[in-house]
Protein backbone atom coordinates (compact mmCIF):
# COMPACT_ATOMS: atom_id res chain seq x y z
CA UNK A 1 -10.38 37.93 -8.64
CA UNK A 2 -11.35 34.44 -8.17
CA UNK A 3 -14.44 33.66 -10.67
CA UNK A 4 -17.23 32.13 -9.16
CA UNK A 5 -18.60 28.90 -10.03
CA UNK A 6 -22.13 27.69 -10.66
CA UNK A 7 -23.20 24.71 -9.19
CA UNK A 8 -22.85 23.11 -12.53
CA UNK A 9 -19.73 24.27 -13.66
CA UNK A 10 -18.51 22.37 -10.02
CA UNK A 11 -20.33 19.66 -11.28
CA UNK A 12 -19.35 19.17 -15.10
CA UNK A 13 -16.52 21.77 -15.60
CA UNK A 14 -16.88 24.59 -18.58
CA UNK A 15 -14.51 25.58 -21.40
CA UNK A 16 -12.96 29.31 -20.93
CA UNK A 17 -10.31 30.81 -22.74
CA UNK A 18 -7.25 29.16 -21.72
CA UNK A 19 -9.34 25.51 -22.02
CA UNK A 20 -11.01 23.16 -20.26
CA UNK A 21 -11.82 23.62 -16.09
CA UNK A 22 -12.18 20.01 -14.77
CA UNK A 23 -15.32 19.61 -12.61
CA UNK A 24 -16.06 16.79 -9.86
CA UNK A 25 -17.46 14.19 -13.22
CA UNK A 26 -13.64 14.61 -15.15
CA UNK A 27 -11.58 14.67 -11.09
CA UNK A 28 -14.16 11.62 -9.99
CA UNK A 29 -13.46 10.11 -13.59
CA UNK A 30 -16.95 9.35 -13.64
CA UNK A 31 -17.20 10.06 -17.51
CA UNK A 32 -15.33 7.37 -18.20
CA UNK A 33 -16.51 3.97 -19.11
CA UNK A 34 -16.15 0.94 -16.41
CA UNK A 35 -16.86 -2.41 -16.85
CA UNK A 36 -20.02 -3.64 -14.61
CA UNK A 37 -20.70 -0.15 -13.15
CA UNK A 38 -22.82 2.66 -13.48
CA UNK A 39 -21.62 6.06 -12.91
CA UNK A 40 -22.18 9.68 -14.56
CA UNK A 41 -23.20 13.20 -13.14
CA UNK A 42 -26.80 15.13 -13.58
CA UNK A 43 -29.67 17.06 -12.29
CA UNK A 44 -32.87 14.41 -13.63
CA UNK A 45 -31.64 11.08 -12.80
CA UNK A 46 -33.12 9.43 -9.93
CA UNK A 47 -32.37 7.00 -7.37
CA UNK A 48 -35.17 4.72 -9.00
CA UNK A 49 -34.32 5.28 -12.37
CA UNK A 50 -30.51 4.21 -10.81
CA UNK A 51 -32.54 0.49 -9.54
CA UNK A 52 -33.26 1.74 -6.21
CA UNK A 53 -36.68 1.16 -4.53
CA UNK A 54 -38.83 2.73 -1.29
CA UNK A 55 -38.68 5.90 0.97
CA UNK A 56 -35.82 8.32 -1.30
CA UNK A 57 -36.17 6.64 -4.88
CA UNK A 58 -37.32 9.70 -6.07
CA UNK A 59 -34.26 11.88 -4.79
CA UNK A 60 -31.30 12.90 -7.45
CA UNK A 61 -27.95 12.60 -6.44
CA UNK A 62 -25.52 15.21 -8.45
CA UNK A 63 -23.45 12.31 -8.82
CA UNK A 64 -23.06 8.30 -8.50
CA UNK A 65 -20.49 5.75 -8.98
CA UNK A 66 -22.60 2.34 -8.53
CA UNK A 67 -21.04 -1.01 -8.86
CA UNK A 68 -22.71 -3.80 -10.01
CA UNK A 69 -20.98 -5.67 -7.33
CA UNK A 70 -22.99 -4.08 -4.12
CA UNK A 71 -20.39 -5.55 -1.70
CA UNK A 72 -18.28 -3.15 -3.51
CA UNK A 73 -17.87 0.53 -2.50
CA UNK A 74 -20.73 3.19 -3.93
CA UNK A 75 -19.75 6.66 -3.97
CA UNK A 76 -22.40 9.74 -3.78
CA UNK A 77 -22.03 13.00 -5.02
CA UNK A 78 -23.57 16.34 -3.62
CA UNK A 79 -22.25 19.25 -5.58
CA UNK A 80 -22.80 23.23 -5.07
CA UNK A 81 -21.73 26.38 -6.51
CA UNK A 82 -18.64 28.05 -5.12
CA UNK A 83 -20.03 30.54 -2.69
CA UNK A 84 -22.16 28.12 -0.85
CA UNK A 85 -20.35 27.11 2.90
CA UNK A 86 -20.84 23.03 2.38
CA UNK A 87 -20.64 23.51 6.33
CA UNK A 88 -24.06 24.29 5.91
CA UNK A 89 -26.20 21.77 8.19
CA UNK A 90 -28.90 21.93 5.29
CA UNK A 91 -25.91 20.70 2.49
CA UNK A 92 -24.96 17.66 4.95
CA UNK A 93 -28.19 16.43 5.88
CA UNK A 94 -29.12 16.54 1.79
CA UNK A 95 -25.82 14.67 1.20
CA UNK A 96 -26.68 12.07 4.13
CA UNK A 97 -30.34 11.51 3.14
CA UNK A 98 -28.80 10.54 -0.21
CA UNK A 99 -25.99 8.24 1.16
CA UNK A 100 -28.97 6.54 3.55
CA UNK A 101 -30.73 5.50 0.35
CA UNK A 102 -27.48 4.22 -1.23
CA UNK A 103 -26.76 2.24 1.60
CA UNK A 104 -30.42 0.12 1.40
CA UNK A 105 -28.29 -1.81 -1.19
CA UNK A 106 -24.88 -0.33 -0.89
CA UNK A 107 -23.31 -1.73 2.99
CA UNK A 108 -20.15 0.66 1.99
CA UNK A 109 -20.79 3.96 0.68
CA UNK A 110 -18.45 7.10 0.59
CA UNK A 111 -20.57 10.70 0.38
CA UNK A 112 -18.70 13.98 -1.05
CA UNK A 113 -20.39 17.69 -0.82
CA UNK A 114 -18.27 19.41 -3.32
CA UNK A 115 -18.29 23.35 -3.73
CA UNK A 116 -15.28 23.87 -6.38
CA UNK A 117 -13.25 24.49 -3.93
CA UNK A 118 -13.37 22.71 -0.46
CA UNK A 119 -14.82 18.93 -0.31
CA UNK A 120 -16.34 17.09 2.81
CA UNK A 121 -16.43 13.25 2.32
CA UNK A 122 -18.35 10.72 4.22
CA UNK A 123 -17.90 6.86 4.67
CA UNK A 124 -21.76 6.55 4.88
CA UNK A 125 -23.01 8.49 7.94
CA UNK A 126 -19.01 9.62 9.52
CA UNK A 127 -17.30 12.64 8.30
CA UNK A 128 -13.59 12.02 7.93
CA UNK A 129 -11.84 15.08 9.28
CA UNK A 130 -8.12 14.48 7.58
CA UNK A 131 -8.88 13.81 3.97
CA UNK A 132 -7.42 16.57 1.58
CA UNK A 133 -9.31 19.35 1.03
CA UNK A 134 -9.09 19.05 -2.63
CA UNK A 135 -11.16 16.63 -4.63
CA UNK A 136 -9.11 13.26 -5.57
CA UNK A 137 -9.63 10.56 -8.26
CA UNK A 138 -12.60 8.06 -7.05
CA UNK A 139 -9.91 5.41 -6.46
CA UNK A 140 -8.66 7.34 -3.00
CA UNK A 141 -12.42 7.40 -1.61
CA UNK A 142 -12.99 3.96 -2.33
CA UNK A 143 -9.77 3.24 -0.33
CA UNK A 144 -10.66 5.10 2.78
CA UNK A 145 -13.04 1.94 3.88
CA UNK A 146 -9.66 -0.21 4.29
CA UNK A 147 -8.69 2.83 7.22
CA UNK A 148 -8.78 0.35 10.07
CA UNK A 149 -6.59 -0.46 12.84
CA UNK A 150 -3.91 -3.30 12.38
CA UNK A 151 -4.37 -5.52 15.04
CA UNK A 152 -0.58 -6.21 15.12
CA UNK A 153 -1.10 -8.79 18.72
CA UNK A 154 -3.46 -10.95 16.25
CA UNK A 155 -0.77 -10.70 13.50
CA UNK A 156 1.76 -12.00 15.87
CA UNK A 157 -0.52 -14.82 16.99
CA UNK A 158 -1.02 -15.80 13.31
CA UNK A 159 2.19 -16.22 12.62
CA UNK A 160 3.56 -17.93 14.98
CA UNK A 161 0.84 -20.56 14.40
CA UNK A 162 1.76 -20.27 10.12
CA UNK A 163 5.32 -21.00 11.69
CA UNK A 164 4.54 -24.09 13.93
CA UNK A 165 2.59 -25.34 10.94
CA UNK A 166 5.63 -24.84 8.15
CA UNK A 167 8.25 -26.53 10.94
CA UNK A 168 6.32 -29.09 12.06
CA UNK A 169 2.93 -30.18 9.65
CA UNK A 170 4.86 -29.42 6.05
CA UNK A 171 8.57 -30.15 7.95
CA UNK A 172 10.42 -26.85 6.12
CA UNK A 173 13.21 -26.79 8.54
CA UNK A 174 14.94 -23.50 7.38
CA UNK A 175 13.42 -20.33 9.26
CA UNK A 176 14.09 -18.51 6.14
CA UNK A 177 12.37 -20.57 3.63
CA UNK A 178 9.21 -20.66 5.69
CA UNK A 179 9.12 -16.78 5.90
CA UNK A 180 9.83 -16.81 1.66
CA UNK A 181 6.84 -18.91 1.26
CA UNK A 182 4.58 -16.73 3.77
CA UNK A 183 5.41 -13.63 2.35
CA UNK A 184 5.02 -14.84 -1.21
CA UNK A 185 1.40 -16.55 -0.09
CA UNK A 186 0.90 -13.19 1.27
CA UNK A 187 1.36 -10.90 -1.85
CA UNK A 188 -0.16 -13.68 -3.66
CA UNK A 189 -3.51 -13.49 -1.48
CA UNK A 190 -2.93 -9.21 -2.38
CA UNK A 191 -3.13 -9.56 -5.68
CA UNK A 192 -6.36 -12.14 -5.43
CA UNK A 193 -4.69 -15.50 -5.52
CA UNK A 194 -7.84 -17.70 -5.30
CA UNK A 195 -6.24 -19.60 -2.59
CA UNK A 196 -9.25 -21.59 -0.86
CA UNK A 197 -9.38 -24.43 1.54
CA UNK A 198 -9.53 -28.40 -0.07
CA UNK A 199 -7.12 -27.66 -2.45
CA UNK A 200 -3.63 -29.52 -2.87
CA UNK A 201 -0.80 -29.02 -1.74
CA UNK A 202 0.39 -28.73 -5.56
CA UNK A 203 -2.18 -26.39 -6.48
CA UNK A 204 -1.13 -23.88 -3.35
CA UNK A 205 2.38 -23.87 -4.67
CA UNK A 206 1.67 -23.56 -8.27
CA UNK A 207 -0.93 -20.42 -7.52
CA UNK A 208 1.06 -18.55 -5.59
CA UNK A 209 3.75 -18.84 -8.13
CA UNK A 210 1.16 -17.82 -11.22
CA UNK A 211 0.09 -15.01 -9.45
CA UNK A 212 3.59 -13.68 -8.00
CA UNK A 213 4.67 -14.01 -11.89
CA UNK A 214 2.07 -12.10 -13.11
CA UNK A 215 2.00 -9.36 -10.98
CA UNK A 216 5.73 -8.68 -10.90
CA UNK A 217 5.05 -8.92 -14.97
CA UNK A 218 5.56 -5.25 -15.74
CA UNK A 219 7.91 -4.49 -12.77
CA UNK A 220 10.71 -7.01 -14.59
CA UNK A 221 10.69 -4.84 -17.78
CA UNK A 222 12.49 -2.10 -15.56
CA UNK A 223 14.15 -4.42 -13.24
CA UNK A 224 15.28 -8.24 -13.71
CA UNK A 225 16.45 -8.79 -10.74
CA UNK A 226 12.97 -9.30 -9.37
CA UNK A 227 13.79 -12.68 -10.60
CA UNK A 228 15.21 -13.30 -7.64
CA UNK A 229 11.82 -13.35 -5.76
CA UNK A 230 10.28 -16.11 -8.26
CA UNK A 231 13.54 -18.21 -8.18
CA UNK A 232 13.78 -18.53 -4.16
CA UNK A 233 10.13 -18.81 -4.02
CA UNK A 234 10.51 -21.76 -6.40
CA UNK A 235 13.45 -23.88 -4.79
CA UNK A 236 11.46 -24.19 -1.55
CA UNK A 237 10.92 -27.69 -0.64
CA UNK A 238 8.04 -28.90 1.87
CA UNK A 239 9.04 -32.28 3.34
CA UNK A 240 5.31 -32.95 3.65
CA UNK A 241 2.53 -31.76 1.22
CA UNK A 242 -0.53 -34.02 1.98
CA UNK A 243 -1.65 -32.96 4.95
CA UNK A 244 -4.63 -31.57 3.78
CA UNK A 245 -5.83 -30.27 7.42
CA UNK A 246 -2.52 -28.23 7.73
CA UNK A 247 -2.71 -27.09 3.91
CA UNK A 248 -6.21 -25.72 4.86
CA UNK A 249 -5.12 -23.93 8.66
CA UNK A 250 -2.37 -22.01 6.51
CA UNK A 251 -4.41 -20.93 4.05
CA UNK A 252 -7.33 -19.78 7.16
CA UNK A 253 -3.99 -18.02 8.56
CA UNK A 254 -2.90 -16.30 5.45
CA UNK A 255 -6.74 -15.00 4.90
CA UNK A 256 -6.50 -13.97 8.50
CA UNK A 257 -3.19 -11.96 7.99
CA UNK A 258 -4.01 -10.59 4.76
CA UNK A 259 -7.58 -9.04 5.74
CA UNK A 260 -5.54 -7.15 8.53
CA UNK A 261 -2.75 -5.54 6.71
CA UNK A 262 -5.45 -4.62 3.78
CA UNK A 263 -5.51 -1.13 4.11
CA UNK A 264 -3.62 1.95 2.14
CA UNK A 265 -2.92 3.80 5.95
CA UNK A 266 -1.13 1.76 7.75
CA UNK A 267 0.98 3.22 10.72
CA UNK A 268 4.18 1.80 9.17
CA UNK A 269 3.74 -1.03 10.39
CA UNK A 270 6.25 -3.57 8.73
CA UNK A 271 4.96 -6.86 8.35
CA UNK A 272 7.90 -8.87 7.64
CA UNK A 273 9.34 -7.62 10.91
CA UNK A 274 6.42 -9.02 12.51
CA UNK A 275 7.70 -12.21 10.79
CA UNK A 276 11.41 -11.79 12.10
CA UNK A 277 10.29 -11.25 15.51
CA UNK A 278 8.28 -14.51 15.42
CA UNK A 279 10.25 -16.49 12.99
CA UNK A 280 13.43 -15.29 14.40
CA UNK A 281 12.51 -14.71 18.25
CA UNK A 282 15.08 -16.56 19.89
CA UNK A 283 18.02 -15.02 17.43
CA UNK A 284 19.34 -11.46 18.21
CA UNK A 285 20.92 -11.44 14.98
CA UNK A 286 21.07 -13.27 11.63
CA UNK A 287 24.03 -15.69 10.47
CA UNK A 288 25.58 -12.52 8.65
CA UNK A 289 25.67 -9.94 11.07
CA UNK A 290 22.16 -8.97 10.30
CA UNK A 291 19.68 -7.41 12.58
CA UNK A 292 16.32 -6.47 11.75
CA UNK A 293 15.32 -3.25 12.57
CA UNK A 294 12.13 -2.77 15.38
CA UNK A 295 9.67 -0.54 14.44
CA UNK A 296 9.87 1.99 17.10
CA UNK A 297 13.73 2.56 15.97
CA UNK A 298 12.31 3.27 12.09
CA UNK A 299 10.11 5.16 13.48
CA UNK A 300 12.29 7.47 15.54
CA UNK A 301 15.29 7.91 12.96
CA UNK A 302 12.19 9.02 10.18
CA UNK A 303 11.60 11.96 11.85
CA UNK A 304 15.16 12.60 12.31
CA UNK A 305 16.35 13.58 8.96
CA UNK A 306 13.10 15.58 8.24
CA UNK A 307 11.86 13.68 4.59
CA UNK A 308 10.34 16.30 2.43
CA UNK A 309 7.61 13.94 0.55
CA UNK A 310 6.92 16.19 -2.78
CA UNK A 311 10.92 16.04 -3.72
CA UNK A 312 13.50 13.82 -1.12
CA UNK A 313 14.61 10.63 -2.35
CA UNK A 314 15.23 7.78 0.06
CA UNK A 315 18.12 4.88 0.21
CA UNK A 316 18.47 2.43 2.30
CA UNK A 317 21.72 0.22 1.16
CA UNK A 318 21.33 -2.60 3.70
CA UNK A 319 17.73 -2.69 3.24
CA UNK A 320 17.09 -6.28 4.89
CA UNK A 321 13.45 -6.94 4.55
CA UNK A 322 12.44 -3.66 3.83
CA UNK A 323 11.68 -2.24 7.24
CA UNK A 324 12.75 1.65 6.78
CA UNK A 325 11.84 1.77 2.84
CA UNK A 326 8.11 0.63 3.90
CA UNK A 327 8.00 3.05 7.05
CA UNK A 328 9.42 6.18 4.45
CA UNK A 329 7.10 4.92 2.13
CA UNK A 330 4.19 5.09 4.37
CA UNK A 331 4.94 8.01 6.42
CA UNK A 332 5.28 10.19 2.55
CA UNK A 333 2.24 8.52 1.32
CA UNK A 334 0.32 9.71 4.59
CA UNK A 335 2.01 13.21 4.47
CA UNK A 336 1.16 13.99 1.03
CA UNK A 337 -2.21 13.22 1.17
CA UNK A 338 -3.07 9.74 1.42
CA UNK A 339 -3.12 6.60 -0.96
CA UNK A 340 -5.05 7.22 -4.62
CA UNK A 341 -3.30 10.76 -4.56
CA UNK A 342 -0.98 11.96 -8.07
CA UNK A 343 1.79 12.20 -5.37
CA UNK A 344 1.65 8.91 -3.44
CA UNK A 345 1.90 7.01 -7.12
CA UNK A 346 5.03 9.16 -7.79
CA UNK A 347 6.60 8.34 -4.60
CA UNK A 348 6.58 4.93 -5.11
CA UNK A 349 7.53 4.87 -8.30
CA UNK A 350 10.83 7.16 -7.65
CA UNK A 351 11.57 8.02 -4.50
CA UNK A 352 12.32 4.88 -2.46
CA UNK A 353 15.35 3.26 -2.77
CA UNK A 354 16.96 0.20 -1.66
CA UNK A 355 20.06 -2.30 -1.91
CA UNK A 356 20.42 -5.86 -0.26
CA UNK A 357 23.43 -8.54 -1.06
CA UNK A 358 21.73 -11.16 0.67
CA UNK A 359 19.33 -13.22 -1.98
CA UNK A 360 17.42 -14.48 0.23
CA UNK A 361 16.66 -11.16 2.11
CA UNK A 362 16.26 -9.42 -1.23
CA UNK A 363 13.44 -11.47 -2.16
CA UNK A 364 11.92 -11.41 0.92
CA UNK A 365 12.33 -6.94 0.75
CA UNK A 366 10.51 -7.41 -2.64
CA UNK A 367 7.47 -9.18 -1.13
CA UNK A 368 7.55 -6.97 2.05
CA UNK A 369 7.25 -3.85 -0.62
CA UNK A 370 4.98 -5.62 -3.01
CA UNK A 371 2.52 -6.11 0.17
CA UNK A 372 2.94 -2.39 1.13
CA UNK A 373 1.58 -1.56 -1.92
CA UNK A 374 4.39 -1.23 -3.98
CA UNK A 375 7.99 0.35 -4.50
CA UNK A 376 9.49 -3.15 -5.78
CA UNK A 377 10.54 -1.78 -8.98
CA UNK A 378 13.99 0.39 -7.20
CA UNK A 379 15.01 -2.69 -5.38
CA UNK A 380 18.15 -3.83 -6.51
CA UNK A 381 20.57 -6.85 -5.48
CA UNK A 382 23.95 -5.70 -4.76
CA UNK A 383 27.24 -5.61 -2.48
CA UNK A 384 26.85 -2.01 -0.85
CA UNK A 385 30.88 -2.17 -0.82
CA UNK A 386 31.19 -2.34 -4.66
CA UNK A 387 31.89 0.38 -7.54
CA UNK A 388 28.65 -0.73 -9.23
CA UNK A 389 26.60 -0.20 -5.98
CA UNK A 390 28.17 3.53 -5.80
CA UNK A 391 27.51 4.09 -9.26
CA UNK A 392 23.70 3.24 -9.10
CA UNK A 393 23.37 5.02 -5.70
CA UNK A 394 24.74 8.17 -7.87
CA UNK A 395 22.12 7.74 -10.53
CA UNK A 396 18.93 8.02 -8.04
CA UNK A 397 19.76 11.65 -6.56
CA UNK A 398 19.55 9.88 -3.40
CA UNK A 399 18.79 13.17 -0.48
CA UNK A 400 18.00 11.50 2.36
CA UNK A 401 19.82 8.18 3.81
CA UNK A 402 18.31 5.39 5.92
CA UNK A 403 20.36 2.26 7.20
CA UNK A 404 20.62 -0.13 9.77
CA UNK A 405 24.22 -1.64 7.78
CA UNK A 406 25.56 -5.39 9.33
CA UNK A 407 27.45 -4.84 12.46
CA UNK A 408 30.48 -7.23 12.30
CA UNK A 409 33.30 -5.83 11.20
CA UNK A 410 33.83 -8.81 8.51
CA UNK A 411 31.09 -7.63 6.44
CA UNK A 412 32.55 -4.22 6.87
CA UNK A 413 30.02 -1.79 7.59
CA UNK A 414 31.93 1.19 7.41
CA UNK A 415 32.44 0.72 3.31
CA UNK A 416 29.06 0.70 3.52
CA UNK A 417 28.52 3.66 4.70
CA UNK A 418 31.27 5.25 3.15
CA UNK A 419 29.87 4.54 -0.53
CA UNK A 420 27.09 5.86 0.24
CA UNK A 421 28.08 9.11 2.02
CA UNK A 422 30.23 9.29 -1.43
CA UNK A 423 27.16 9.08 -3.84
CA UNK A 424 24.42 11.10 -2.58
CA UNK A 425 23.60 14.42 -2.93
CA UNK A 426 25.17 17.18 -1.30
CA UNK A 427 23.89 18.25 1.89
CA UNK A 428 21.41 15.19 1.94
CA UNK A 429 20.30 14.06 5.23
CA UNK A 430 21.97 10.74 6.80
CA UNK A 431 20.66 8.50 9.99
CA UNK A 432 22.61 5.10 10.52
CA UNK A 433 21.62 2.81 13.43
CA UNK A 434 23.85 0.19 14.89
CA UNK A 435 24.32 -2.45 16.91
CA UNK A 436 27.45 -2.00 19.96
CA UNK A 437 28.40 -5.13 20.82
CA UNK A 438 29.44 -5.00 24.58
């Protein structure tokens, strides 16, 4: 018999014999300490008491995460004991009411109406509809306000003109140095480069490499080779660096870019194959019998092998820039619940897998993963032919296969595959696209 729960027990959680039941303030995390906000659960604390003023101040909200920082999302509680239907119209409009006030100070604000047991959640007045049923950490809700569309035409536009700029205004002839130095300004921008128009040249380069050292800090304890990333990223070579209106158009164009991929549900989009097909339009196929992989294709051959996201494991040993080890990721992030969840963290901690040979490529597969959130850490920088490649494929439990390998026959593909058909699990699931050269 399922025990029912008193709208503070929801609330605060109770002790009972086998220990403690977490309620919405331990799930929320809002009894834990947080620099420069305020945040806690109760029945007597009001809105005014909380530094709101007007029509509401008096209400109580069951619970409030309130960040000093008001362009900064607020979160509102609305709790109730476990045989109340929060479909109730009377349990929404309370919930709303409360959210309305929030939002006099609060422009972003994410309501939850929390029973124990099912949870509605609002970004201010709009119920979202596919949001787990089950109450998450704060951190997911405060994600769902990046949930907007990827305008992938402006991306396109952007980079071309980032392109024209690196070729022509800074005179970096190689295609693949000026896609290095995007992507890098990119994850640098991610992890809050301050990268802001007037500044030199000099200062541009050395930020982006500060802050691409810094966050790949903890990643490099489990995996050196992320080196790589830093070291190509360093040996690029601008032919001119004072042209101070071009230095400020490609930092415009990286805020541009950056603001549209910033959100934790993408559609699998990968950006660096927005880069290929602009940096690389006019070239079917890279100098080494690579060819990056469209989205639609990714797309398709992901639903092929059917990717369990609570257990498969996913390789890709001709990774490229990343294109079907972001898509996975995504697609098992969005299946198992969304960004913030216990499940999404272990996915991309150890459950996407990749291999390049190509340096250059490998660094740029780190930045495409480090802007997709993350995954960097599995990457690894090897010849997919080799013993040692086979032997680390072994050690993953690899279930499920991904793989565009190079189509010439010089680089032969058909090793490729062959170690890896050798070192995964058995009965794992395999999808290989290729290139037929008529």
């Amino acid at each position: 018999m399922v025990r029912k729960l008193t709208e503070d027990q929801v609330r605060d959680g109770y002790a009972h014999k086998d220990g403690f039941f977490k309620g919405a303030k331990q799930i929320l995390e809002f009894d834990k300490y947080e620099n420069n906000v305020s945040q806690g659960t109760g029945q007597i604390t009001t809105f005014k008491s909380l530094g709101f003023t007007g029509k509401g101040s008096n209400h109580k909200p069951d619970g409030w995460y309130l960040p000093d920082d008001v362009s900064k999302v607020a979160i509102i509680l609305e709790t109730k004991s476990s045989d109340k239907d929060i479909e109730s119209t009377k349990f929404t409009e309370e919930l709303l009411a409360n959210v309305k006030i929030a939002n006099s100070k609060y422009p972003r604000v994410v309501g939850i109406l929390f029973n124990g047991i099912h949870t509605r959640v609002f970004l201010n007045d709009e119920e979202q509809v596919d949001t787990p049923k089950k109450l998450q950490t704060k951190s997911f809700y405060t994600e769902l306000f990046n949930n907007f569309e990827i305008d992938t035409n402006k991306i396109y536009l952007t980079t071309m003109k980032i392109n024209n700029l690196l070729h022509f205004k800074f005179g970096l002839n190689d295609y693949y140095d000026r896609m290095v130095f995007t992507a890098c300004a990119l994850v640098a921008k991610r992890y809050e480069a301050p990268l802001t128009q007037g500044m030199s040249y000099t200062l541009l380069h050395f930020t982006i490499l500060d802050t691409l050292s810094k966050s790949l800090e903890e990643a490099k304890k489990q995996n050196d080779k992320l080196n790589v990333l830093l070291d190509t990223y360093s040996r690029i070579q601008m032919s001119i660096t004072d042209n101070q209106n071009a230095i400020d158009s490609f930092i415009e164009h990286i805020e541009t870019i950056s603001k549209l991929i910033n959100s934790k549900y993408w559609n699998g989009e990968d950006v660096m194959s927005i880069f290929f097909n602009e940096f690389n339009r006019y070239k079917g196929s890279s100098k080494n019998g690579q060819v990056f992989t469209p989205e639609h294709i990714t797309s398709f051959m992901y639903k092929l092998i059917n990717i369990d996201p609570k257990k498969d494991r996913v390789l890709d040993a001709a990774c490229g820039s990343g294109a079907f080890l972001t898509k996975a990721m995504s697609n098992m992030i969005k299946e198992s619940g969304g960004p913030g969840t216990k499940q999404s963290g272990t996915i991309m901690a150890s459950q996407i897998y990749g291999i390049e040979i190509d340096k250059r490529i490998f660094s740029l597969a780190c930045a495409n993963m480090l802007i997709h959130k993350d995954g960097k850490t599995n990457l690894e920088q090897l010849d997919s032919t080799s013993e040692a490649a086979g032997e680390w494929i072994n050690s993953k439990n690899i279930t499920r296969v991904l793989m565009n390998p190079p189509y010439e026959r010089k680089y032969h593909p058909e090793l490729i595959i062959k170690n890896v058909l050798d070192n995964i699990k058995p009965r794992s699931l395999a999808a290989f696209y290729s290139l037929i050269k008529s």
